[in-house]
N, C-alpha and C. Protein backbone atom coordinates (compact mmCIF):
# COMPACT_ATOMS: atom_id res chain seq x y z
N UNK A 1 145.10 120.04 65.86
CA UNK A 1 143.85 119.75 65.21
C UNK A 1 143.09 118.66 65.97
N UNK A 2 144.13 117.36 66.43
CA UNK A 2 143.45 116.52 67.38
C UNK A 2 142.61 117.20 68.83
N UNK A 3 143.71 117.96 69.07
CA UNK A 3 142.97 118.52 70.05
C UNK A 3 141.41 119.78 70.30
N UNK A 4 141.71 120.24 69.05
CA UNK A 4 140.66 121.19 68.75
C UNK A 4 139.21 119.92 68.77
N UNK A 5 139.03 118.71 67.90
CA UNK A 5 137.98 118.05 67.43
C UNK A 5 137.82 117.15 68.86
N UNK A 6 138.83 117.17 69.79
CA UNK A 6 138.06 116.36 71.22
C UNK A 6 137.23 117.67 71.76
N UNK A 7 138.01 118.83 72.01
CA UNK A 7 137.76 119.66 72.41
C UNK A 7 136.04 120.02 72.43
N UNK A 8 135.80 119.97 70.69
CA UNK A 8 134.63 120.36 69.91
C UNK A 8 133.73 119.31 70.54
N UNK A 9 134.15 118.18 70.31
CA UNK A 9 133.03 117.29 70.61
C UNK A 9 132.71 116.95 72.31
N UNK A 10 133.28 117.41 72.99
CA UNK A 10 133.40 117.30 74.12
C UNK A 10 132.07 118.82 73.99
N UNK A 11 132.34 119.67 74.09
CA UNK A 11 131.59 120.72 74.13
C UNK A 11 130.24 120.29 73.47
N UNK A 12 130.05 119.50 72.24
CA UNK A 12 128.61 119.27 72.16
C UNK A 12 127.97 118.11 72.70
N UNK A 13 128.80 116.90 73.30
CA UNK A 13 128.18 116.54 74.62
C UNK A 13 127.50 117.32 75.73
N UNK A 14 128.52 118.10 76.15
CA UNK A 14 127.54 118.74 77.65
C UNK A 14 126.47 119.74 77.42
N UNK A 15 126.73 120.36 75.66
CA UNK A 15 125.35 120.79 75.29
C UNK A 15 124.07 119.65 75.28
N UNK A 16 124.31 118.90 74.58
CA UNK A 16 123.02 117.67 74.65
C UNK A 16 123.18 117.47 76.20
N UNK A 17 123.42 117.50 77.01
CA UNK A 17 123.41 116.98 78.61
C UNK A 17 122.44 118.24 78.93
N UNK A 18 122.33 119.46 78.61
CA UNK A 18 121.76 120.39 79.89
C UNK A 18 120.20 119.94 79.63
N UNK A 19 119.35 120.74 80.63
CA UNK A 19 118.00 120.47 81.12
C UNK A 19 117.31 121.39 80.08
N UNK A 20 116.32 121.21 79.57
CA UNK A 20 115.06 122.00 79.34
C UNK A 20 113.98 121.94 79.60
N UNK A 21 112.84 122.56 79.37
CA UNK A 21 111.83 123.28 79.41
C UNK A 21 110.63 122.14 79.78
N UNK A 22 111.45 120.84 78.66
CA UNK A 22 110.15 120.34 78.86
C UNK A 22 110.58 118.66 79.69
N UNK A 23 111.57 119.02 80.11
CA UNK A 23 111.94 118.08 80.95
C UNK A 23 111.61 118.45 82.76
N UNK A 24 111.80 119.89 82.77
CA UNK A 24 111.51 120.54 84.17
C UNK A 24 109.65 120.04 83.81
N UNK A 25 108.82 120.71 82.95
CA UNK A 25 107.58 120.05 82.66
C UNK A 25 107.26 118.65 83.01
N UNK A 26 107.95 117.64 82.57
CA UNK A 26 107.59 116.07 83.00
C UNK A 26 107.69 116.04 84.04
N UNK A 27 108.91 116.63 84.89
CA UNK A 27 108.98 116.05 85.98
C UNK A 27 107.91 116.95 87.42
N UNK A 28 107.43 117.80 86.56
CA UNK A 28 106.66 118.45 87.51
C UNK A 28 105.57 117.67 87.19
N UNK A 29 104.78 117.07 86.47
CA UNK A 29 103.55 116.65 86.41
C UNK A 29 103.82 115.45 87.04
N UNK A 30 104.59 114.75 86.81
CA UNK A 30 105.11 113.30 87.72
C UNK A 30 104.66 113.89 89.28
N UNK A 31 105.72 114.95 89.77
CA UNK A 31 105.07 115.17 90.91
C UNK A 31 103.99 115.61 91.57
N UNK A 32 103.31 116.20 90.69
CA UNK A 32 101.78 116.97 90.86
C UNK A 32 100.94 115.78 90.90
N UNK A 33 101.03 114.68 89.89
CA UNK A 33 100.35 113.56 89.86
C UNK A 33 100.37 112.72 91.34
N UNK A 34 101.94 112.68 91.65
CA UNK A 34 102.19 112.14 92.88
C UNK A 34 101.23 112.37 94.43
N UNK A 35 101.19 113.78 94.26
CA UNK A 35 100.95 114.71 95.53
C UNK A 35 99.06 114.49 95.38
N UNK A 36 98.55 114.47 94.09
CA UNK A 36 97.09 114.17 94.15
C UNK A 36 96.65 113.21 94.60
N UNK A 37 97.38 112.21 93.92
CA UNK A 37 97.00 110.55 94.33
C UNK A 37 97.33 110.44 96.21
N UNK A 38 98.10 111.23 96.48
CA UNK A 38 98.28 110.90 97.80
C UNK A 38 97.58 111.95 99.05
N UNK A 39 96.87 112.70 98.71
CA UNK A 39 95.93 113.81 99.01
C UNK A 39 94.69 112.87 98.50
N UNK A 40 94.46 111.94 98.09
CA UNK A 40 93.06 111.30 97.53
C UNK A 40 92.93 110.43 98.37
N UNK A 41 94.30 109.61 99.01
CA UNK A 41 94.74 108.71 99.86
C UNK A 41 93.72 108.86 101.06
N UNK A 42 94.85 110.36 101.67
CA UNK A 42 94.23 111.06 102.77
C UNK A 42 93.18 111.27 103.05
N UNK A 43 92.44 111.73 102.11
CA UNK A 43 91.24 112.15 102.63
C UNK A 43 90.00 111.19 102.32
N UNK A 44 90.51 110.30 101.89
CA UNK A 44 89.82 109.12 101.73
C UNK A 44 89.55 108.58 103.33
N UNK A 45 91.08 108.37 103.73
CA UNK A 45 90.97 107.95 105.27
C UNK A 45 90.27 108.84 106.68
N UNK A 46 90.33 110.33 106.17
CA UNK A 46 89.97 111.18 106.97
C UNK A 46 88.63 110.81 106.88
N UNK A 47 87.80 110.87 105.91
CA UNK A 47 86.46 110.51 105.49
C UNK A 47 86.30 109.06 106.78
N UNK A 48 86.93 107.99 106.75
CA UNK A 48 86.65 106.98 107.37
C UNK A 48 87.09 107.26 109.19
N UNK A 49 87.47 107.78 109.31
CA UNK A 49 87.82 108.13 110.62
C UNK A 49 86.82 109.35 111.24
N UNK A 50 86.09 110.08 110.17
CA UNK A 50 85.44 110.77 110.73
C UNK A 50 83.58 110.17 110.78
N UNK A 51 84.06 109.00 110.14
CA UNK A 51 82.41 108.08 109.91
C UNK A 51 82.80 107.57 111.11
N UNK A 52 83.55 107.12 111.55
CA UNK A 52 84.07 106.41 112.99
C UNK A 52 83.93 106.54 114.33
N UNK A 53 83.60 108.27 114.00
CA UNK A 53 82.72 109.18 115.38
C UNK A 53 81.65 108.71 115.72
N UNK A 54 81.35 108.74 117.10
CA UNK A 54 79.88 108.76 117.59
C UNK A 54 79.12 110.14 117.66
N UNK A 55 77.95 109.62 117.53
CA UNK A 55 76.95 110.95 116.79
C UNK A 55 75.79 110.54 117.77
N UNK A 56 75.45 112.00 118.38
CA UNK A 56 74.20 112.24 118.74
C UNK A 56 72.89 111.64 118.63
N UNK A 57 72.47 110.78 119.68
CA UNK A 57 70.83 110.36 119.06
C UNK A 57 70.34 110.43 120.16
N UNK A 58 68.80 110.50 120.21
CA UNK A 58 68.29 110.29 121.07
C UNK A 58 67.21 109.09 120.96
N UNK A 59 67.19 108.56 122.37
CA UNK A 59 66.67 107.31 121.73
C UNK A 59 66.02 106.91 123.83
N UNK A 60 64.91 106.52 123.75
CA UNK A 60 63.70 106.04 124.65
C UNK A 60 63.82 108.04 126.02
N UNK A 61 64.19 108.64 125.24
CA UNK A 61 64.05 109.86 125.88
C UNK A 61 65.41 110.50 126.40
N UNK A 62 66.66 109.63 126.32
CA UNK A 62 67.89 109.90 126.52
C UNK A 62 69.05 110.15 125.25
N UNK A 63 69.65 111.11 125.62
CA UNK A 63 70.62 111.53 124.06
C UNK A 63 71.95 110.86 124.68
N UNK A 64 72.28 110.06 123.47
CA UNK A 64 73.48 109.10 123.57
C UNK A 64 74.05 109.28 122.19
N UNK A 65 75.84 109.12 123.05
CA UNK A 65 76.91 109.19 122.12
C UNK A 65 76.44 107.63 121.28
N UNK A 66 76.18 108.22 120.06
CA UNK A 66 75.90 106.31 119.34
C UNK A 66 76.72 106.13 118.20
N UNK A 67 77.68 105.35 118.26
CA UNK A 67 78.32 104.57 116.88
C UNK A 67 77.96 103.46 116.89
N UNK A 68 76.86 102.93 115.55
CA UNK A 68 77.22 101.51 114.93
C UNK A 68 77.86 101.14 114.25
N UNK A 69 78.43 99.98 114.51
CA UNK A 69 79.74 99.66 114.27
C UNK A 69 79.80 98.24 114.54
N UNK A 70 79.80 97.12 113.67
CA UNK A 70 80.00 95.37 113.68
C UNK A 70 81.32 95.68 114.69
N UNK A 71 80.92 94.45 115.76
CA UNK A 71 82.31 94.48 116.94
C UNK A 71 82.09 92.45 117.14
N UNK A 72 83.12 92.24 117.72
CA UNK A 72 83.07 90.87 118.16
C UNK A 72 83.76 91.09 119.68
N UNK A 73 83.44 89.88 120.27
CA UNK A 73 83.95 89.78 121.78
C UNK A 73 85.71 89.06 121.53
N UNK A 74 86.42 89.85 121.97
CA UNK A 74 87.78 89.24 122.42
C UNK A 74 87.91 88.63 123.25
N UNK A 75 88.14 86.98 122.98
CA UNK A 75 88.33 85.62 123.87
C UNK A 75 89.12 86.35 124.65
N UNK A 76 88.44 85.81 125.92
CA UNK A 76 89.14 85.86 127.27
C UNK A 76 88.91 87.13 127.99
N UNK A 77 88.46 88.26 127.51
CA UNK A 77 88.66 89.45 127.79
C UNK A 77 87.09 90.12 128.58
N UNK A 78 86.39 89.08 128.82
CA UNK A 78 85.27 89.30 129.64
C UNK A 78 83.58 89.15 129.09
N UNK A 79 83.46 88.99 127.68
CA UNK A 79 82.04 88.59 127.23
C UNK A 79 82.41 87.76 126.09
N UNK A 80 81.73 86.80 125.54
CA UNK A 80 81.30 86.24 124.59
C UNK A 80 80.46 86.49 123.44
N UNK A 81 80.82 86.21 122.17
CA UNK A 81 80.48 87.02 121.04
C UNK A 81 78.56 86.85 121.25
N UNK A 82 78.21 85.98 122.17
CA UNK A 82 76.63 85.91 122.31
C UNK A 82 76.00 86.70 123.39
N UNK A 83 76.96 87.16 124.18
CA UNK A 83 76.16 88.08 125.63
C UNK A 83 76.47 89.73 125.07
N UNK A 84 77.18 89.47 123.76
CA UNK A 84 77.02 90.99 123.37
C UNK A 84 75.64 92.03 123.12
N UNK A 85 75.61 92.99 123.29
CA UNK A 85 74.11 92.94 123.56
C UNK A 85 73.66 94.32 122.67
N UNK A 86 72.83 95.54 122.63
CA UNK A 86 72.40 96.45 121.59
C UNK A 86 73.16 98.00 121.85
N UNK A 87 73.68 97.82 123.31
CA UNK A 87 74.25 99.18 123.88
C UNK A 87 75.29 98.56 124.57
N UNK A 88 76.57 99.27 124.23
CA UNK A 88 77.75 98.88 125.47
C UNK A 88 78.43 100.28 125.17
N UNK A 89 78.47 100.56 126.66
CA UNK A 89 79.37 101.82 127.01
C UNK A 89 80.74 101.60 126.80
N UNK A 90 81.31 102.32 125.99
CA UNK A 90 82.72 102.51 125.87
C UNK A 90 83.48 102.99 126.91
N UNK A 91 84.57 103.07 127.23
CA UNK A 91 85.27 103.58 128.04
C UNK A 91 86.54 104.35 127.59
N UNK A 92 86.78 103.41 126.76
CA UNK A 92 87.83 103.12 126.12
C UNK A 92 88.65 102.69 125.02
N UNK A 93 89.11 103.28 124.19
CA UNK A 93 89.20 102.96 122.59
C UNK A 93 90.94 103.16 121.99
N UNK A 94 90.98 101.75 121.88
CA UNK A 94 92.70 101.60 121.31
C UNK A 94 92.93 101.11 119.97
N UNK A 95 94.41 100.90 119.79
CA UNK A 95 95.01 100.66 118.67
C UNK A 95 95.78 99.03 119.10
N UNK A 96 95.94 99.22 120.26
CA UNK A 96 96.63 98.30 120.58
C UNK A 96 95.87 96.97 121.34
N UNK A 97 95.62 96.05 121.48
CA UNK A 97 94.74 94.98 122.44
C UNK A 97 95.92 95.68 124.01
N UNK A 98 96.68 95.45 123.73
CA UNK A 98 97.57 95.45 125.18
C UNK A 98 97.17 96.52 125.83
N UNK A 99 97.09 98.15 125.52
CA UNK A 99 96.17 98.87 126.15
C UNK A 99 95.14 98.80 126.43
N UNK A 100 94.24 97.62 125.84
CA UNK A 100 92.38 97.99 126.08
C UNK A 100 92.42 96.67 127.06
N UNK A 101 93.81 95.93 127.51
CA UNK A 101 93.87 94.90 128.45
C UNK A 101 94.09 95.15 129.83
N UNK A 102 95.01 96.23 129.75
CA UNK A 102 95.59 96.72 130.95
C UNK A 102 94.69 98.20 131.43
N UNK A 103 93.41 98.78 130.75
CA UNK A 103 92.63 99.81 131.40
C UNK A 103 91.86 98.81 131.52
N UNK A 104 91.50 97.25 131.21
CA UNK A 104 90.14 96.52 131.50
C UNK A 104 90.41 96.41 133.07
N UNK A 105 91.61 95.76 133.44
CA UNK A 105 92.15 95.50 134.93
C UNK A 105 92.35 96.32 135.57
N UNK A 106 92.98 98.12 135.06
CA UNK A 106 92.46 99.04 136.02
C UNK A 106 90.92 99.18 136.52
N UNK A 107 90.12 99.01 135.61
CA UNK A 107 88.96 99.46 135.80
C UNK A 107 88.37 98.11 136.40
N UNK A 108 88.61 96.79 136.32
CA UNK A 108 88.21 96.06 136.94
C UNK A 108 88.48 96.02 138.99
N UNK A 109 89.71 96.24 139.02
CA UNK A 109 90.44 96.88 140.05
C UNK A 109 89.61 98.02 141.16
N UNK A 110 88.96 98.93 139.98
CA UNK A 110 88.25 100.03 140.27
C UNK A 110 86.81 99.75 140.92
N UNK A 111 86.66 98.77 140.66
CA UNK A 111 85.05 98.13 141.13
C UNK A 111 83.86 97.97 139.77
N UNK A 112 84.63 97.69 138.70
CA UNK A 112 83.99 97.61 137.50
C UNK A 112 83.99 96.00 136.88
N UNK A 113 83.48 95.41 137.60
CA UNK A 113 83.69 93.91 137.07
C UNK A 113 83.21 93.03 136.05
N UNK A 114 82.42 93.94 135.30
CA UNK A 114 81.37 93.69 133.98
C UNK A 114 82.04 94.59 133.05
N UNK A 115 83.65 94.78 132.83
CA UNK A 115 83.98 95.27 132.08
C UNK A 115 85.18 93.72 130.98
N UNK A 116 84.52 94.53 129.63
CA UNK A 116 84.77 93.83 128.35
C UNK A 116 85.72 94.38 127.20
N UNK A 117 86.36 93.48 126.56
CA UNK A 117 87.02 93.87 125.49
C UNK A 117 86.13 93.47 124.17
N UNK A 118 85.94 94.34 123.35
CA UNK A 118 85.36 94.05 121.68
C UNK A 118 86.07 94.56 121.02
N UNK A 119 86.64 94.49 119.81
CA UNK A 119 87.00 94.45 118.65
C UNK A 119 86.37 94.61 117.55
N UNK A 120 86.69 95.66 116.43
CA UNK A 120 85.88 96.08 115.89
C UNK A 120 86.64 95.51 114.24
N UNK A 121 86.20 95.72 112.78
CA UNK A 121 87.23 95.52 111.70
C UNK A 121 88.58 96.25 111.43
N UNK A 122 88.33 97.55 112.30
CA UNK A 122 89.66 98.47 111.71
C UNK A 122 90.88 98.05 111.76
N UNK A 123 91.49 97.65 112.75
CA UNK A 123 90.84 97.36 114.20
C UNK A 123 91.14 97.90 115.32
N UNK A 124 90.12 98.65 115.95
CA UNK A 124 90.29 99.12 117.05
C UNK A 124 89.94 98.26 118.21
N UNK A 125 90.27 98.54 119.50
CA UNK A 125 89.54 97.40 120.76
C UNK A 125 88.87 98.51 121.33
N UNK A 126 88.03 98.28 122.05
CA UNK A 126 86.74 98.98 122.55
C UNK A 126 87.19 98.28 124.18
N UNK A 127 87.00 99.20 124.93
CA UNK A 127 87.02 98.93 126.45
C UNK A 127 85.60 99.21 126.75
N UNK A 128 84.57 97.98 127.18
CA UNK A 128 82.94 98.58 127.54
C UNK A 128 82.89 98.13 129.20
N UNK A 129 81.94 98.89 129.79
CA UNK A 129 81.79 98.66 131.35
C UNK A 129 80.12 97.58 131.38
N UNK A 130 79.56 97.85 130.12
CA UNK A 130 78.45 97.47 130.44
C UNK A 130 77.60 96.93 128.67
N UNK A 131 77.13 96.04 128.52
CA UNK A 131 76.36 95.59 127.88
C UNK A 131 75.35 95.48 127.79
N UNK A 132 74.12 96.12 127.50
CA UNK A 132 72.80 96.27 127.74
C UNK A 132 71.43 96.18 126.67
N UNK A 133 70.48 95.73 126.86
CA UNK A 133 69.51 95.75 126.01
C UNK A 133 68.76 97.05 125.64
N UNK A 134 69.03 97.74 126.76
CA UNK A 134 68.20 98.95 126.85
C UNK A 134 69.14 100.46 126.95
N UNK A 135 68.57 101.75 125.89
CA UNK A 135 69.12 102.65 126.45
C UNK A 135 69.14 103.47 127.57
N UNK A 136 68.20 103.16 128.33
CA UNK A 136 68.13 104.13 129.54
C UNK A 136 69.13 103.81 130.85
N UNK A 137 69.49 102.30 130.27
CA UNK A 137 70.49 101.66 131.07
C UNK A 137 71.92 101.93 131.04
N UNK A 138 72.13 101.99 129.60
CA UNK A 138 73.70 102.43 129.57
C UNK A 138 73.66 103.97 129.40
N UNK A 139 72.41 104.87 129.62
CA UNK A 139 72.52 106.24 129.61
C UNK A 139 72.83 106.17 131.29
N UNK A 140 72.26 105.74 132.14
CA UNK A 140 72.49 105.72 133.85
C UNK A 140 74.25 105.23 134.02
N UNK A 141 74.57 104.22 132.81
CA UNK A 141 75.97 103.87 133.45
C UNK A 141 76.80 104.91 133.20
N UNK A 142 76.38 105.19 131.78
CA UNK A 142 77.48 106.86 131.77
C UNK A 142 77.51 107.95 132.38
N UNK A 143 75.98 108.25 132.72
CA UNK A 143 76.09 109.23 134.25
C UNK A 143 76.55 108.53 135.38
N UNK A 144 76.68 107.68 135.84
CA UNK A 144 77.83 106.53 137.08
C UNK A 144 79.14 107.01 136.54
N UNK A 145 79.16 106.76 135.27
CA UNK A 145 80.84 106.72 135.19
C UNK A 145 81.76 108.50 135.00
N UNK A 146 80.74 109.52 134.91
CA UNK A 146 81.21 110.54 134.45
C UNK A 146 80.99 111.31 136.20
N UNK A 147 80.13 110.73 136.77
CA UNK A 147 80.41 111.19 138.04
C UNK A 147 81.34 110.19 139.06
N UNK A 148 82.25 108.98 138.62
CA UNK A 148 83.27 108.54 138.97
C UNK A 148 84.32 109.22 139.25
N UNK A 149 85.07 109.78 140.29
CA UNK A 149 86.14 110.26 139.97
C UNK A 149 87.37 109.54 139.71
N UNK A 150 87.39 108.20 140.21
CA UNK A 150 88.55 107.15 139.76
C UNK A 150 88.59 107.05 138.15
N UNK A 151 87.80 107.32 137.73
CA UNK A 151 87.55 107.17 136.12
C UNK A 151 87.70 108.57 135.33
N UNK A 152 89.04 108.46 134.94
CA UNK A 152 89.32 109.80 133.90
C UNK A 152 89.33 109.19 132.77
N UNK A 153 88.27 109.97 132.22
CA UNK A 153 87.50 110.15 130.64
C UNK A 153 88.02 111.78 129.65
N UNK A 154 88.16 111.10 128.31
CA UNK A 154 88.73 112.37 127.26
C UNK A 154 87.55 112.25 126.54
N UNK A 155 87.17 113.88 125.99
CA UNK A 155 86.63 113.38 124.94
C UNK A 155 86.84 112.55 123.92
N UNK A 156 85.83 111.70 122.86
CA UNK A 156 84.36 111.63 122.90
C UNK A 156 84.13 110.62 124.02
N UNK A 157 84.53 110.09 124.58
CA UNK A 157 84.51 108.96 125.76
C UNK A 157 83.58 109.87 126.97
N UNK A 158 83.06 109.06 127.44
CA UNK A 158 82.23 107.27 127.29
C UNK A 158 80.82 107.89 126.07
N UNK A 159 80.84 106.90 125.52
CA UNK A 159 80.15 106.71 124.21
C UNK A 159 79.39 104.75 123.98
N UNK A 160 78.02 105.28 123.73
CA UNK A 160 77.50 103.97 123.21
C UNK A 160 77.82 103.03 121.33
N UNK A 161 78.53 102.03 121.86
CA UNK A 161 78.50 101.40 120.48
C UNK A 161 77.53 100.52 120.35
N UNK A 162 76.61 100.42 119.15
CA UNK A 162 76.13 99.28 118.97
C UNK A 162 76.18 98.81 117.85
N UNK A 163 76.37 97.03 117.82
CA UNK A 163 76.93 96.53 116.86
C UNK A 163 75.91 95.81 115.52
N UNK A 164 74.59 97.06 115.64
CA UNK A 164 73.84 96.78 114.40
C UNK A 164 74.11 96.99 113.54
């Protein structure tokens, strides 16, 4: 008889233990909830990375790659946050300062000696060859630099940033 009533009650434990209906339910909305919020994440950032592109303008009769975009000059790295100027040709666009340090000195190397590091909020570093008031000026440097052959360029590169 002892053994029959462990027996019994043992058996309606692992009944109260199994899964139902509306437990598979919670835990699916937990994860559905999960997977939205993080798909909202995403494309939140995709949204900002694709504002981040340079876009088509034309401007004193020349069509230029143009992103504005607030940048500052990186001490030491070849301009000062005051000789920054309305157009600077990109070259070059990192994640890292140590890469946008070591293509400044290739390209300085290269016969590019008016080349600068800026920094932007994301933060990306910007490798520029040229700083200019005018667009017709840094439209001539990017035809210089795209008929460079020491200078291999990916797309969207070389591209004008300006930091209005």
């Amino acid at each position: 008889m002892k053994k029959l009533m462990i027996l019994l009650s043992a058996c309606a434990l692992l009944a109260g233990c199994k899964t139902n209906e509306a437990n598979y339910r919670q835990a699916y909305e937990v994860a559905k909830q999960r997977y939205e919020n993080a798909d909202t994440v995403s494309t939140s950032s995709h949204r900002l990375e694709r504002y981040a592109q340079p876009h088509p303008k034309v401007i004193d009769g020349d069509t230029l790659q143009l992103l504005m975009q607030p940048v500052s000059a990186v001490a030491g790295e070849g301009l000062t946050s005051s000789q920054i100027r309305n157009y600077n040709v990109v070259v070059g666009q990192f994640r890292q300062i140590f890469n946008a340090r070591q293509m400044r000195q290739r390209l300085i190397a290269s016969g590019y000696a008016s080349t600068a590091v800026l920094a932007s909020p994301q933060p990306l570093y910007y490798v520029v060859t040229m700083s200019t008031d005018t667009a017709s000026q840094a439209a001539a440097e990017i035809r210089r630099l795209q008929s460079d052959a020491s200078v291999k360029l990916r797309a969207p590169l070389p591209f004008v940033i300006s930091p209005r």
